[in-house]
N, C-alpha and C. Protein backbone atom coordinates (compact mmCIF):
# COMPACT_ATOMS: atom_id res chain seq x y z
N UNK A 1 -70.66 135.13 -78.89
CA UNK A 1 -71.75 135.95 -78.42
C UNK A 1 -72.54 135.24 -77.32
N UNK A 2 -72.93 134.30 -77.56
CA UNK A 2 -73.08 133.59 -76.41
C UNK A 2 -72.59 133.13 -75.21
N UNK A 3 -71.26 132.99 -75.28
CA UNK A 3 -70.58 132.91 -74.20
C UNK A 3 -70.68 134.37 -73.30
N UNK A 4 -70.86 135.20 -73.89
CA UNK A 4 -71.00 136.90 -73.25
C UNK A 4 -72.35 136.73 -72.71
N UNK A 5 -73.45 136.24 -73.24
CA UNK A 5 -74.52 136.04 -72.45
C UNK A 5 -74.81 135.12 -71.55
N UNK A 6 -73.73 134.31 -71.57
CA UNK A 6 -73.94 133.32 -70.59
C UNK A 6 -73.27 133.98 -68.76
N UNK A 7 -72.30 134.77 -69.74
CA UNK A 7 -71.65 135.37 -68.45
C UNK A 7 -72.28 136.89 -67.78
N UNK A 8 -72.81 137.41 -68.32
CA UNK A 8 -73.64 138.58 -68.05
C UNK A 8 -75.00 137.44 -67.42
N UNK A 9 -75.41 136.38 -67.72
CA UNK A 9 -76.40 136.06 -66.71
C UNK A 9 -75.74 135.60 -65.28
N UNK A 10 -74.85 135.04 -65.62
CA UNK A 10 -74.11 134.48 -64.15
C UNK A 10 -73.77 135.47 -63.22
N UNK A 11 -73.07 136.61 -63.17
CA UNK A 11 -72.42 137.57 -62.90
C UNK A 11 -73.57 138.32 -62.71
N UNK A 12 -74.88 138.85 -63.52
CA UNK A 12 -75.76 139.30 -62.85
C UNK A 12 -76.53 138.65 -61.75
N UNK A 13 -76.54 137.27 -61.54
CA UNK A 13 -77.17 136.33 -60.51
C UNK A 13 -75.89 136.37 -59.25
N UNK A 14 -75.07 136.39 -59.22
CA UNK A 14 -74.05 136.89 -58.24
C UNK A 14 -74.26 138.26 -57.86
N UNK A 15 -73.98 139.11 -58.61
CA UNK A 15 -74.38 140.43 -58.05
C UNK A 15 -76.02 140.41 -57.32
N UNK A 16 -76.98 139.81 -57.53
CA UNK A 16 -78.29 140.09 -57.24
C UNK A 16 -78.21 138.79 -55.63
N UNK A 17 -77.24 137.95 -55.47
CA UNK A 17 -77.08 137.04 -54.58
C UNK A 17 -76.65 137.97 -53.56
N UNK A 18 -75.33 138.84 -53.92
CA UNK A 18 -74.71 139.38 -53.13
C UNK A 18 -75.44 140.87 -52.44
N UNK A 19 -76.22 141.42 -53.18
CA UNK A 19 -76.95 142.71 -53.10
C UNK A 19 -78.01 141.78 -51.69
N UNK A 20 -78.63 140.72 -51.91
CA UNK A 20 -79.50 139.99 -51.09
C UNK A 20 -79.47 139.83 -49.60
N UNK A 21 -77.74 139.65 -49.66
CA UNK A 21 -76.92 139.02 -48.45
C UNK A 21 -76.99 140.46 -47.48
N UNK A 22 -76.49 141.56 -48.52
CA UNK A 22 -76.49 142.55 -47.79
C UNK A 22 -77.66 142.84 -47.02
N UNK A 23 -78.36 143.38 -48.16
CA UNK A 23 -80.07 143.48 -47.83
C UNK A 23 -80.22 142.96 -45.94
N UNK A 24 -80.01 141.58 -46.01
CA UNK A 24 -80.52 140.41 -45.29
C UNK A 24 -79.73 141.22 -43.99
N UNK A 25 -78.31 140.84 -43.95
CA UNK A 25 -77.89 141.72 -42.97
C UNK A 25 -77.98 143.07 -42.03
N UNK A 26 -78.37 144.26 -42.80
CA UNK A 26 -78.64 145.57 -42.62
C UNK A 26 -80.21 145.27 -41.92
N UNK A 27 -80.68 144.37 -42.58
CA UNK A 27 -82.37 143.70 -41.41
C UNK A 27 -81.44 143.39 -40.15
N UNK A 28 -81.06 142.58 -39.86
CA UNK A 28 -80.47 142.09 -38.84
C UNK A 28 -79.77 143.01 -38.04
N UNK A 29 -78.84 144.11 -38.60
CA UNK A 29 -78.80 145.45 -37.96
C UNK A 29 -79.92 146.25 -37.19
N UNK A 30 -81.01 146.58 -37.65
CA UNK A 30 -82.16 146.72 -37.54
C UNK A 30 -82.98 146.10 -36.37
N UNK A 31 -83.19 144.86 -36.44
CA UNK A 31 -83.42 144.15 -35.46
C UNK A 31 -82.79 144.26 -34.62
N UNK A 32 -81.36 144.18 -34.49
CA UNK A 32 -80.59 144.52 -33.05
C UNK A 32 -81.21 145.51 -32.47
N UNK A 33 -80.73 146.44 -33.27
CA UNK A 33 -81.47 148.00 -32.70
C UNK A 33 -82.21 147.93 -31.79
N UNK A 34 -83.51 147.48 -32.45
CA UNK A 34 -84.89 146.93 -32.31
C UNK A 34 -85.45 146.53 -30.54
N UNK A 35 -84.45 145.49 -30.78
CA UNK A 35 -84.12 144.79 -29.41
C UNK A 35 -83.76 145.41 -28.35
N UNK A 36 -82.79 146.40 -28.81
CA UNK A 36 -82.37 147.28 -27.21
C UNK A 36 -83.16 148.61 -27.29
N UNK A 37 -84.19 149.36 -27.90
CA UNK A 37 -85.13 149.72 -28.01
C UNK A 37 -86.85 149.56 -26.91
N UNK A 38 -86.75 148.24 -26.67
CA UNK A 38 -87.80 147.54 -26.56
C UNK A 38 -87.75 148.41 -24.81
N UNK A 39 -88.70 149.02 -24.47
CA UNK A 39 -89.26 149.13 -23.13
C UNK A 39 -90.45 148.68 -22.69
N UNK A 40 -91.53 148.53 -23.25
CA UNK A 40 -92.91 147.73 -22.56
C UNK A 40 -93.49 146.99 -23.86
N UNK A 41 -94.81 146.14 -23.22
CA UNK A 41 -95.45 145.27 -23.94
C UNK A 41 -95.89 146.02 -25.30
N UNK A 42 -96.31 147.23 -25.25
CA UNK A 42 -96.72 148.26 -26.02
C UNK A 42 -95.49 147.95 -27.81
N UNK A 43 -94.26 148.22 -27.05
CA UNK A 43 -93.49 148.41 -28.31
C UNK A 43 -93.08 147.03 -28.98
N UNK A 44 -93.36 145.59 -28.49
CA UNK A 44 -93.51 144.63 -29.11
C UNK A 44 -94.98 144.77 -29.80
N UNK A 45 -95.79 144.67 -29.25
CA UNK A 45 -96.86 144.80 -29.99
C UNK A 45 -97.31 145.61 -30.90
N UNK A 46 -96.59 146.79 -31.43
CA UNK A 46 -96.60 147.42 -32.69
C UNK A 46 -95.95 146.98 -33.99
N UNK A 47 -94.55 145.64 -33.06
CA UNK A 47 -93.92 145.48 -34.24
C UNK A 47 -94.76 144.95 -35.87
N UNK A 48 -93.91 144.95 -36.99
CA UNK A 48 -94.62 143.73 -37.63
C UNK A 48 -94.25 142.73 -37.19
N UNK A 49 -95.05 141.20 -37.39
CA UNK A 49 -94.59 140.20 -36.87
C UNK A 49 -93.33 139.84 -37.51
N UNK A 50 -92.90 139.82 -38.72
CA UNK A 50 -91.65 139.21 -39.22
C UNK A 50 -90.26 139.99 -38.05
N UNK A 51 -90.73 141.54 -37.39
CA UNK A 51 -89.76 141.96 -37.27
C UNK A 51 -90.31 141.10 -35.49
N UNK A 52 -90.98 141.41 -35.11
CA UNK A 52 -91.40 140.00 -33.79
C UNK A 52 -90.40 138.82 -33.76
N UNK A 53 -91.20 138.52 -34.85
CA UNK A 53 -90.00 136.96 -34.44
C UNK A 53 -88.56 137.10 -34.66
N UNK A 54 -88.11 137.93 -35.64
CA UNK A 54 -86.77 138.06 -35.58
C UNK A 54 -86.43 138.93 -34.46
N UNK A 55 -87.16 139.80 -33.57
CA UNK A 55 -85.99 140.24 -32.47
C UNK A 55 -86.47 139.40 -31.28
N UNK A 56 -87.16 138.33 -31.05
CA UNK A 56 -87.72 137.13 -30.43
C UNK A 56 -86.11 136.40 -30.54
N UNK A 57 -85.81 136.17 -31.77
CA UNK A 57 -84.67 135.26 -31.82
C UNK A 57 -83.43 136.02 -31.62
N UNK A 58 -83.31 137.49 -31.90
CA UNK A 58 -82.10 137.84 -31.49
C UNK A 58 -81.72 138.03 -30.17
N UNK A 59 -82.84 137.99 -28.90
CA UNK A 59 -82.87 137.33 -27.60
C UNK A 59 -82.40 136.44 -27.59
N UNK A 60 -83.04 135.48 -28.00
CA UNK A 60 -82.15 134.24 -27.80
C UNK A 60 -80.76 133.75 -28.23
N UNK A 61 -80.82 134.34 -29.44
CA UNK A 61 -79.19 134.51 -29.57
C UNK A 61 -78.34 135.26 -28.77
N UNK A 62 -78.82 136.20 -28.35
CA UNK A 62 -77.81 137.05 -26.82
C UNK A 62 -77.70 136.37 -25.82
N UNK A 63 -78.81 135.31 -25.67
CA UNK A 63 -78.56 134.60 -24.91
C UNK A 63 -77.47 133.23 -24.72
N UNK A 64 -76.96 133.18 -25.73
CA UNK A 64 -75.75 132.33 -26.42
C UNK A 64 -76.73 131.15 -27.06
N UNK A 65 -77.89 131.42 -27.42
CA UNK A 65 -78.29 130.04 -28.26
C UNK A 65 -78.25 130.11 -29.74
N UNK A 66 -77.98 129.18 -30.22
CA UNK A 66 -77.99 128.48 -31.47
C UNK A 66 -78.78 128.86 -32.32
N UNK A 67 -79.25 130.04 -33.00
CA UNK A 67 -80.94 130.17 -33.54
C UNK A 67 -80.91 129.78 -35.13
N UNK A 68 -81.54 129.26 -35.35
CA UNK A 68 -82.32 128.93 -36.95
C UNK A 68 -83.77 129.46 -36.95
N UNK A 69 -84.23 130.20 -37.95
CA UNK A 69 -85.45 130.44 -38.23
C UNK A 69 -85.80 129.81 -39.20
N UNK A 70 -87.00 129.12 -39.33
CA UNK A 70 -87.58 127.90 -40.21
C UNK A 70 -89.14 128.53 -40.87
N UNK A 71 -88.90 128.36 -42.18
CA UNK A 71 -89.77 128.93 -42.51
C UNK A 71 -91.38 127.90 -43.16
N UNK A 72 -90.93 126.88 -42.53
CA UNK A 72 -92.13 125.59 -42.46
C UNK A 72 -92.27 125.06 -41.10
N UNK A 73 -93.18 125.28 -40.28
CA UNK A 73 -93.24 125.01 -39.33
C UNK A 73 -94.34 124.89 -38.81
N UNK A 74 -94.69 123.68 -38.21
CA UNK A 74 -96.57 123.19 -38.16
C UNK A 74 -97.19 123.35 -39.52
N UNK A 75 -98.19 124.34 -39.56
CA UNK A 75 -99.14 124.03 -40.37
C UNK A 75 -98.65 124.90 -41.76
N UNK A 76 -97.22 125.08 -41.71
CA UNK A 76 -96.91 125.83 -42.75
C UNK A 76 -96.57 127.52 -42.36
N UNK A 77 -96.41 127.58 -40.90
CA UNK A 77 -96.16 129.26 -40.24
C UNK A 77 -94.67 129.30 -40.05
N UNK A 78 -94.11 130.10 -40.02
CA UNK A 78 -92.65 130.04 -39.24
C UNK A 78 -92.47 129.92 -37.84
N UNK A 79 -91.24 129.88 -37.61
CA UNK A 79 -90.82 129.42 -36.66
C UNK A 79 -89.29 129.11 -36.44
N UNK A 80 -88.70 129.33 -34.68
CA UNK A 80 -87.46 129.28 -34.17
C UNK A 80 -86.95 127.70 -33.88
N UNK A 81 -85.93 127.19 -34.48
CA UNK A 81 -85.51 126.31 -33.97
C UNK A 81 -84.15 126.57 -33.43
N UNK A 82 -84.27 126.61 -31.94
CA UNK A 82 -83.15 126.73 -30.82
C UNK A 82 -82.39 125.56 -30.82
N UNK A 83 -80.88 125.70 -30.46
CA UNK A 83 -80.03 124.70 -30.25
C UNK A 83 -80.30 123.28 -31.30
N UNK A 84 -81.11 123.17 -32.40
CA UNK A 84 -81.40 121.51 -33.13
C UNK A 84 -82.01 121.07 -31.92
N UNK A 85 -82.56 121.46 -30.87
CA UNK A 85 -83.37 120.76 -30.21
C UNK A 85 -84.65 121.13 -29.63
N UNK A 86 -85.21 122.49 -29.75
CA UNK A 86 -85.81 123.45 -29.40
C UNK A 86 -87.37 123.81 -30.51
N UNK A 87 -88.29 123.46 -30.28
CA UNK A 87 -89.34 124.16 -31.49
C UNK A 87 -89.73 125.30 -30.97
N UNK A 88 -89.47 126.56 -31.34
CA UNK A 88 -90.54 127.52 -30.76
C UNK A 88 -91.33 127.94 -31.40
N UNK A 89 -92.27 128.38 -31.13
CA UNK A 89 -93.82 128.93 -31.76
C UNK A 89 -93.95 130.23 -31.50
N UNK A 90 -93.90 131.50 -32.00
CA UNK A 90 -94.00 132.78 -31.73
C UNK A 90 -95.15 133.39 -32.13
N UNK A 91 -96.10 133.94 -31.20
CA UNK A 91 -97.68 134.35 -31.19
C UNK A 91 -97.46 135.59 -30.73
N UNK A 92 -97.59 136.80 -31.87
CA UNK A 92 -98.17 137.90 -31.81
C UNK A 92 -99.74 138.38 -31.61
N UNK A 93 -99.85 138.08 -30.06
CA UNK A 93 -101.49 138.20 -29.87
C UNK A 93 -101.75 139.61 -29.07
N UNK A 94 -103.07 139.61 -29.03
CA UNK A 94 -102.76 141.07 -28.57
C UNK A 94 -102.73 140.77 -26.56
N UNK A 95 -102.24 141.96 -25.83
CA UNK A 95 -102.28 141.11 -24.66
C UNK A 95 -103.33 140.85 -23.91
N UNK A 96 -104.68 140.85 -24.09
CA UNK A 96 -105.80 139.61 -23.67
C UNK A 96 -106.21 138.63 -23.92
N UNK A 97 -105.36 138.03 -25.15
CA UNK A 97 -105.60 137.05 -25.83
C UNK A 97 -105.14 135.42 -24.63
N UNK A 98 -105.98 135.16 -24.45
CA UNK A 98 -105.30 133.49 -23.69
C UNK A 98 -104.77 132.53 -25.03
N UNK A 99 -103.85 132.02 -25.38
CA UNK A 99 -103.49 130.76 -26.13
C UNK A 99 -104.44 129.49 -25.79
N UNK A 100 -104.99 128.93 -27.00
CA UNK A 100 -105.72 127.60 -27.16
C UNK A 100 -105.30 126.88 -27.02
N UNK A 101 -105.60 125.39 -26.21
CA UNK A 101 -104.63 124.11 -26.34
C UNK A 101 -104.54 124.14 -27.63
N UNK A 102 -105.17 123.98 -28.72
CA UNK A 102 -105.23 123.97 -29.97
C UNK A 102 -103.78 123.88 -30.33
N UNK A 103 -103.11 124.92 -30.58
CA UNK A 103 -101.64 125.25 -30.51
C UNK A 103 -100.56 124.62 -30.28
N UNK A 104 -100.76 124.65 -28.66
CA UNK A 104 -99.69 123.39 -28.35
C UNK A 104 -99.92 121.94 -28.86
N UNK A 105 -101.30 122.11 -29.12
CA UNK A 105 -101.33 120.24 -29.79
C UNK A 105 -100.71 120.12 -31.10
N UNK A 106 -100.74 121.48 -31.84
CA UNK A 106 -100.37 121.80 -32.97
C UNK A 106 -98.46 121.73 -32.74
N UNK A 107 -98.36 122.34 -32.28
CA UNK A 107 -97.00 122.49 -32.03
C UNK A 107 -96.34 120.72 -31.37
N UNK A 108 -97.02 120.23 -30.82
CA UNK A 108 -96.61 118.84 -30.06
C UNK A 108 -96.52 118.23 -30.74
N UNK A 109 -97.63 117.86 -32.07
CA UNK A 109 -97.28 116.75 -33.52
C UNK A 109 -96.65 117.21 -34.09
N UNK A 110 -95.91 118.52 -34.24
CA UNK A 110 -94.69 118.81 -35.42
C UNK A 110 -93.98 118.61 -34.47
N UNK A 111 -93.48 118.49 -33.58
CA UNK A 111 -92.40 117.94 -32.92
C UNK A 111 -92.33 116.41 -32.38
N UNK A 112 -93.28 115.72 -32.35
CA UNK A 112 -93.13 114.15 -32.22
C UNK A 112 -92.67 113.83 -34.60
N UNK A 113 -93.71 114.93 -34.83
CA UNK A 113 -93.24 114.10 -36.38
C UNK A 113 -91.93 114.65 -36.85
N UNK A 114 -91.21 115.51 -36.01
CA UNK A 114 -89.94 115.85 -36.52
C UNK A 114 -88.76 115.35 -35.38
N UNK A 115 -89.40 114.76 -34.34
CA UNK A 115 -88.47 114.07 -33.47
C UNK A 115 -87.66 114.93 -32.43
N UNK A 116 -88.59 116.05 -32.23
CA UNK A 116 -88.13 117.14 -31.08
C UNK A 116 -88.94 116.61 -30.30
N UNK A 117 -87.97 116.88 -29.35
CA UNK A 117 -88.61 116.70 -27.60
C UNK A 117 -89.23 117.83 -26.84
N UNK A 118 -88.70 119.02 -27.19
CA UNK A 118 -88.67 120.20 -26.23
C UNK A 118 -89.26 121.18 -27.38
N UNK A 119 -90.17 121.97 -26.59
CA UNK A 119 -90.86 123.23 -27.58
C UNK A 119 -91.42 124.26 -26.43
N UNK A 120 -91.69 125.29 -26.82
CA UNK A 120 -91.51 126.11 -26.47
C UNK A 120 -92.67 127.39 -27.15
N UNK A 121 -93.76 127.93 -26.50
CA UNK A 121 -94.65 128.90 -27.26
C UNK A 121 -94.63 130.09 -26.55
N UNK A 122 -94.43 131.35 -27.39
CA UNK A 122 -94.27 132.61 -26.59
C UNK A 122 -95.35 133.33 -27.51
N UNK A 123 -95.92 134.10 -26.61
CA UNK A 123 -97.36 134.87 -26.77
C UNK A 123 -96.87 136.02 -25.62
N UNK A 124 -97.60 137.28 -26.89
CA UNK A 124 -97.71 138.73 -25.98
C UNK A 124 -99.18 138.56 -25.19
N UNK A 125 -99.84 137.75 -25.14
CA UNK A 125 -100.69 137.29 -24.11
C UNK A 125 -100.59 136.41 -22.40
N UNK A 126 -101.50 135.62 -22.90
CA UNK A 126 -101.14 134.63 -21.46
C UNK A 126 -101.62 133.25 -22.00
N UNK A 127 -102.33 132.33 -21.29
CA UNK A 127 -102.15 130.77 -21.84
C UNK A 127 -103.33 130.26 -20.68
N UNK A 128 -104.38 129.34 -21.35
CA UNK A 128 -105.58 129.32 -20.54
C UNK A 128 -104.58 127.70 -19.81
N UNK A 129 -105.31 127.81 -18.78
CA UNK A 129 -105.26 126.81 -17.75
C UNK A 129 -104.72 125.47 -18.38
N UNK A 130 -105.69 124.93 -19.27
CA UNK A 130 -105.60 123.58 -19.82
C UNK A 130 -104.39 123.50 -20.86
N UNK A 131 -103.98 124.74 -21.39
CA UNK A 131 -103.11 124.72 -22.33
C UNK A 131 -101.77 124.34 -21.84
N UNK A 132 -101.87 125.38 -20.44
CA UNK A 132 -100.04 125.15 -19.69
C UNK A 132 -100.03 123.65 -19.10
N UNK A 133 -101.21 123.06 -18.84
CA UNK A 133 -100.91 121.57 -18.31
C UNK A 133 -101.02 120.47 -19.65
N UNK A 134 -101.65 120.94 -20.53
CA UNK A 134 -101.23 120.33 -21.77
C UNK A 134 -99.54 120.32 -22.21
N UNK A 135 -98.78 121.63 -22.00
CA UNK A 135 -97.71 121.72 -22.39
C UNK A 135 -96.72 121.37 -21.69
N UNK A 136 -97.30 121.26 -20.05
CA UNK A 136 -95.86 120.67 -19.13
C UNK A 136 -96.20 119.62 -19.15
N UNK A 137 -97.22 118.81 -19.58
CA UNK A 137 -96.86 117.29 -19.59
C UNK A 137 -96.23 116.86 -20.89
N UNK A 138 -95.95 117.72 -22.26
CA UNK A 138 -95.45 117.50 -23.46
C UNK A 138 -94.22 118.49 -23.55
N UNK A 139 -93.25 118.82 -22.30
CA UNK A 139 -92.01 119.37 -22.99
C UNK A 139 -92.27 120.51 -23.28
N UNK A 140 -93.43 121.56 -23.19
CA UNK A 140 -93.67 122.53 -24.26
C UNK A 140 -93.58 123.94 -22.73
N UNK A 141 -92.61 124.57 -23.14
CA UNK A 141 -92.42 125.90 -21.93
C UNK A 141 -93.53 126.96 -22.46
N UNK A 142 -94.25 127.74 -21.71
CA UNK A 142 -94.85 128.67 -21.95
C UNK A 142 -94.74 129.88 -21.54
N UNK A 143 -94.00 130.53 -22.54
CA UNK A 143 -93.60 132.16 -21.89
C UNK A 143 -94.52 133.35 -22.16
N UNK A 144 -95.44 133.98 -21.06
CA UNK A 144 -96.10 134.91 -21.74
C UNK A 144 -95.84 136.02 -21.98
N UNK A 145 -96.37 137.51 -22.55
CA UNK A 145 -96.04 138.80 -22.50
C UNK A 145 -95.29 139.40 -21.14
N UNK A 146 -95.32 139.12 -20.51
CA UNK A 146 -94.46 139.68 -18.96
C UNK A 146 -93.04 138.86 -19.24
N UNK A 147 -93.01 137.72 -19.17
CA UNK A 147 -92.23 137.32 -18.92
C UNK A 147 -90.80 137.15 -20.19
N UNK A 148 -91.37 137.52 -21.42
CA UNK A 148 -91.03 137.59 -22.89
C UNK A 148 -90.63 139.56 -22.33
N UNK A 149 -91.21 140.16 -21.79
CA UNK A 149 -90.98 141.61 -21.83
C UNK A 149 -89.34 141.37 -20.70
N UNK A 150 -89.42 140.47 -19.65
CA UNK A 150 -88.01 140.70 -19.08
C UNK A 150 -87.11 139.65 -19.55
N UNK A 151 -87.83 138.84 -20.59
CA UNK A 151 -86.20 138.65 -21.34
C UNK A 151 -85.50 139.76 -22.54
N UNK A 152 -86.59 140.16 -22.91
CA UNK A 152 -85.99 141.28 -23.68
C UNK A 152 -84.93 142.35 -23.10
N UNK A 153 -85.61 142.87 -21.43
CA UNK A 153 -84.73 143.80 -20.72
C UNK A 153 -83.60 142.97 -20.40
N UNK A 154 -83.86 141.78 -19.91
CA UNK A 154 -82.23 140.93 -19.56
C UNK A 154 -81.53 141.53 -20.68
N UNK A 155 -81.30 140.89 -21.72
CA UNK A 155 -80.47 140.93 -22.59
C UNK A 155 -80.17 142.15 -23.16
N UNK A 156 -80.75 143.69 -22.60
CA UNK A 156 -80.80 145.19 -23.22
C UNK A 156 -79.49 145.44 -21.94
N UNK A 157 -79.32 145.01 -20.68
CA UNK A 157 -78.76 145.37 -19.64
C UNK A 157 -77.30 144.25 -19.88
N UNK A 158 -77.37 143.26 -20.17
CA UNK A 158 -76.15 142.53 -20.61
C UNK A 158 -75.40 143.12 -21.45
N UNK A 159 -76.47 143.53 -23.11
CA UNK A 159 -75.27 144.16 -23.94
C UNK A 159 -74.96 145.26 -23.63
N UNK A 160 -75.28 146.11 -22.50
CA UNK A 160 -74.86 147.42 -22.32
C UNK A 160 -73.79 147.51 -21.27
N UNK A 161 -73.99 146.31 -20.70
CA UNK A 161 -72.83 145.75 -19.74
C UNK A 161 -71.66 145.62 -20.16
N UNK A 162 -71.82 144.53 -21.28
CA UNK A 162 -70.54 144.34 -22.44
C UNK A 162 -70.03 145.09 -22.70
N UNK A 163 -70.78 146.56 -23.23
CA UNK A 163 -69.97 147.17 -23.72
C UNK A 163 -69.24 148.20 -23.19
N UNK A 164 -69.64 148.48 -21.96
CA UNK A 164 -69.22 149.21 -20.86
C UNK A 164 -67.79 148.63 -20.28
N UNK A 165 -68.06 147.49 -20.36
CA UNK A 165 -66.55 147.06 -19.62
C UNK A 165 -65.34 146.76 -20.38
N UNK A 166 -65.94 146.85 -21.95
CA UNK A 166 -64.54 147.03 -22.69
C UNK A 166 -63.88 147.92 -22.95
């Protein structure tokens, strides 16, 4: 009798693993979507953020990079780690918001204490003066809402490219 309960727990923890995976995937369906969807600053900025940063990274994955999403990052927020070499910081602000040095300083000690060189903060805003010279002297790229809106179209005109020519 026990052996039957041992296996009805296992076999239910597999089934509930595998139901998960799916789950997880059909998001990621979703997000694609999502992504070639996207026409102005407007329709990022409605997203929720979880669905933000994940079609943030499925850019970059169209872009042929490496993506990991990390779910400890600085002060305990998530976050993209590109190529094992890459920190990014993803800021759903609204678009008048300027970014604080605050941030990048934040973002600069999790990457000296994790031994990244290169980071990277994207905001549906923009980035005050002191912040972007804080960040090009520390490795740290700053992409704002404009420029985050035509990587999204890059990569909407690539996969439609792709698929056109097969």
């Amino acid at each position: 009798m026990l052996i039957i309960y041992i296996f009805l727990i296992l076999a239910s923890s597999i089934v509930c693993e595998i139901i998960s995976r799916i789950i997880h995937i059909l998001y990621l369906v979703k997000i694609s979507f999502l992504v070639d969807g996207i026409k102005c600053r407007d329709d990022l900025l409605y997203l929720k953020l979880k669905d933000f940063e994940y079609a943030v990274a499925e850019v970059f994955r169209r872009q042929g990079h490496k993506v990991r999403m990390s779910s400890h990052f600085g002060e305990g927020g998530t976050g993209i780690i590109l190529d094992e070499t890459y920190y990014v910081m993803v800021r759903k602000d609204s678009f008048h918001n300027l970014v604080e040095i605050e941030q990048a300083k934040k973002l600069a000690k999790h990457m000296r204490d994790n031994k990244i060189y290169r980071g990277m903060i994207i905001t549906l805003g923009d980035f005050k003066a002191n912040t972007k010279n804080y960040c090009h002297t520390n490795v740290i790229k700053c992409i704002n809402g404009d420029e985050l809106l035509r990587m999204f179209k890059s990569v909407q005109r690539l996969s439609a490219q792709s698929v056109f020519s097969k």
